[in-house]
Protein backbone atom coordinates (compact mmCIF):
# COMPACT_ATOMS: atom_id res chain seq x y z
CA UNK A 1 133.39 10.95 23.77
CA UNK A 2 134.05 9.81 27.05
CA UNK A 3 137.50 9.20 28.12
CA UNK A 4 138.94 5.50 29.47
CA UNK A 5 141.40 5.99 32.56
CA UNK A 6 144.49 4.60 33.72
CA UNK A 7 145.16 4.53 37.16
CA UNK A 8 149.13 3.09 37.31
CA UNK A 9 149.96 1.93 41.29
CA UNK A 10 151.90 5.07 41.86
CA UNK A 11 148.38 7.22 41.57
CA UNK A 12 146.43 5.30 44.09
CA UNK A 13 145.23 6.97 47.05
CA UNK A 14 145.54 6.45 50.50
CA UNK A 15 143.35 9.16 50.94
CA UNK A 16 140.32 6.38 51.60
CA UNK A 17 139.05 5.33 55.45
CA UNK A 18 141.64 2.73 57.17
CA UNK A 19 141.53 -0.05 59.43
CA UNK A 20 144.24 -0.92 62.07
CA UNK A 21 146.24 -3.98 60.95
CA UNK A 22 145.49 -3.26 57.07
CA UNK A 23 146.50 -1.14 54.78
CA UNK A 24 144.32 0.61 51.54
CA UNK A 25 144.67 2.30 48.74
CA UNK A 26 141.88 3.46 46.16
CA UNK A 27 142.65 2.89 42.81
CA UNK A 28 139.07 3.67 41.06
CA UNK A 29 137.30 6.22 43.48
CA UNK A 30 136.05 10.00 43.20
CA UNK A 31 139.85 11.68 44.48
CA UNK A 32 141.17 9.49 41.92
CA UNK A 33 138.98 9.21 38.52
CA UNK A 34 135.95 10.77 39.17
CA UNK A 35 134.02 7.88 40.05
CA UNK A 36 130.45 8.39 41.31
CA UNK A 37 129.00 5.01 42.54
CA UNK A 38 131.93 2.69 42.84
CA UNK A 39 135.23 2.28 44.68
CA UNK A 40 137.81 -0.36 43.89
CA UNK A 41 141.02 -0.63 45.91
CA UNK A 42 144.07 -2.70 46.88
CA UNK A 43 144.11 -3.58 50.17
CA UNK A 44 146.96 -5.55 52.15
CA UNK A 45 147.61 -6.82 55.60
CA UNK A 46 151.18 -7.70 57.13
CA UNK A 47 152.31 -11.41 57.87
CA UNK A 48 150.65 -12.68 61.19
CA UNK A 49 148.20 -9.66 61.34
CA UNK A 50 144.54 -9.39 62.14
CA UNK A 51 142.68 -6.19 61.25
CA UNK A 52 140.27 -4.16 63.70
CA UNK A 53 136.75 -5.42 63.94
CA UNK A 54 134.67 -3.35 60.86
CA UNK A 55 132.01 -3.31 58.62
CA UNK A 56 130.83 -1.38 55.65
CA UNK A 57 127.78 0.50 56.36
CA UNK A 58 125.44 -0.23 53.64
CA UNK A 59 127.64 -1.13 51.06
CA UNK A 60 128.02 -4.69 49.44
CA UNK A 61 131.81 -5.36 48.91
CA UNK A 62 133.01 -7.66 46.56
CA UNK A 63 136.74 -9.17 47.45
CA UNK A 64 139.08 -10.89 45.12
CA UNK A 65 142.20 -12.59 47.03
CA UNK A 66 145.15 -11.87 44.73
CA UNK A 67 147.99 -13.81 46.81
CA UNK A 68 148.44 -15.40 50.57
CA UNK A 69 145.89 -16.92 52.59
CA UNK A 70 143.68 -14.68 55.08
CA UNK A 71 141.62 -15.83 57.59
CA UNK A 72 137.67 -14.31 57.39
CA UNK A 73 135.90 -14.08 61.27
CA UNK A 74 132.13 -12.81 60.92
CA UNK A 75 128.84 -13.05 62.86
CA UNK A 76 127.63 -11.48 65.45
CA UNK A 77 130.54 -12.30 67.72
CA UNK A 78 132.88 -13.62 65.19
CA UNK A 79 132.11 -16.86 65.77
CA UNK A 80 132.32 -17.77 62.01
CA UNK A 81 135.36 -18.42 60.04
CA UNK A 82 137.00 -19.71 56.63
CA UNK A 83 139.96 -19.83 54.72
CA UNK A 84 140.35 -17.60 51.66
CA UNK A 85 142.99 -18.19 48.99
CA UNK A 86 144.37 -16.47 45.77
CA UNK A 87 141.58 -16.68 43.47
CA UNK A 88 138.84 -16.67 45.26
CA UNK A 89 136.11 -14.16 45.41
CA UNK A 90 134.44 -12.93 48.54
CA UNK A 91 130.97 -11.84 49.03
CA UNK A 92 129.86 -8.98 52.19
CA UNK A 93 127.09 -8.27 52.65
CA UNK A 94 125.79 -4.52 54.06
CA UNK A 95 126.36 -3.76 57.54
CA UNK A 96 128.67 -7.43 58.12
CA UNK A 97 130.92 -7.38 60.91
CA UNK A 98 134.61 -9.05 60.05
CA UNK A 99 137.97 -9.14 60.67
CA UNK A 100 140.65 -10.47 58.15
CA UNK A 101 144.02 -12.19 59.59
CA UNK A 102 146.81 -13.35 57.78
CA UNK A 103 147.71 -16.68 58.20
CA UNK A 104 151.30 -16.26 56.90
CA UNK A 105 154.82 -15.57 58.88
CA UNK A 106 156.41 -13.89 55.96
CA UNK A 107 154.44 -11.99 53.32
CA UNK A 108 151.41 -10.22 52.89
CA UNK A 109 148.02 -11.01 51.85
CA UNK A 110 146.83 -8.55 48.96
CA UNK A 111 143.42 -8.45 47.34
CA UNK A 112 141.18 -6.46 45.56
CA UNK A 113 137.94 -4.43 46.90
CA UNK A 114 135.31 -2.90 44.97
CA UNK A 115 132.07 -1.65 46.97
CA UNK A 116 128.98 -0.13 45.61
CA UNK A 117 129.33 3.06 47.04
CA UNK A 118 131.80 5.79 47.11
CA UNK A 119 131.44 7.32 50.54
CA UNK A 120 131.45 5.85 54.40
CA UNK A 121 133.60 2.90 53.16
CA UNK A 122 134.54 1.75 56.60
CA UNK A 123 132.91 1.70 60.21
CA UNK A 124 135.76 0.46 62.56
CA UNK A 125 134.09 -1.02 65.59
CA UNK A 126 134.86 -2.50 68.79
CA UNK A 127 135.54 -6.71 68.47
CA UNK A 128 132.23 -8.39 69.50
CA UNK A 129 134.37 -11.09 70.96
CA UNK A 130 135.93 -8.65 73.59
CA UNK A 131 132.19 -7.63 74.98
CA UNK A 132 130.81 -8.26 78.04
């Protein structure tokens, strides 16, 4: 018989790849459960913070926004935006560049991650909108 796991927030680790301006913290991931094709985190960013430019190498991602409003930028300079609010779920696709800002003063925005892989989670990049 295979065993079910509980991961309480105390267990999470921070041991996962980070992004300036955000903070993550694996919850389902192999230096957690075990896991061996998946990796599902919380992830939160500060009030009136943007994150580093980054993508996810070949990864989909799958985001759930749990509370606050965060501001997506994408393309190939970032010239792309939208709003995202609690209960909505995100698409990325492999290899997307994006940055996530909050749009509050005062709390965070917190969601929930889960990628299809378990290893190269991020690839931090230089902003596209800073280049020549």
């Amino acid at each position: 018989m295979s065993a079910i796991l509980q991961i309480k927030p105390q267990q999470r680790s921070a041991n996962t790849a980070q992004t300036p301006g955000m903070v993550r913290q694996a919850g389902i991931a192999p230096d957690v459960c075990g896991a061996q094709g998946l990796w599902v985190g919380f992830v939160s960013t500060p009030p009136r913070t943007s994150s580093g430019a980054h993508h996810h190498g070949e990864a989909e991602s799958a985001i759930y926004i749990l509370r606050g409003q965060v501001r997506f930028y994408y393309g190939d300079r970032l010239e792309h935006t939208f709003v995202a609010e609690p209960g909505d779920f995100l698409y990325v696709p492999p290899n997307a560049v994006h940055v996530e800002e909050n749009l509050s003063d005062t709390e965070p925005v917190e969601f929930i991650v889960a990628r299809n892989a378990t290893d190269a989670m991020v690839v931090n990049v230089p902003d596209p909108r800073q280049a020549g």
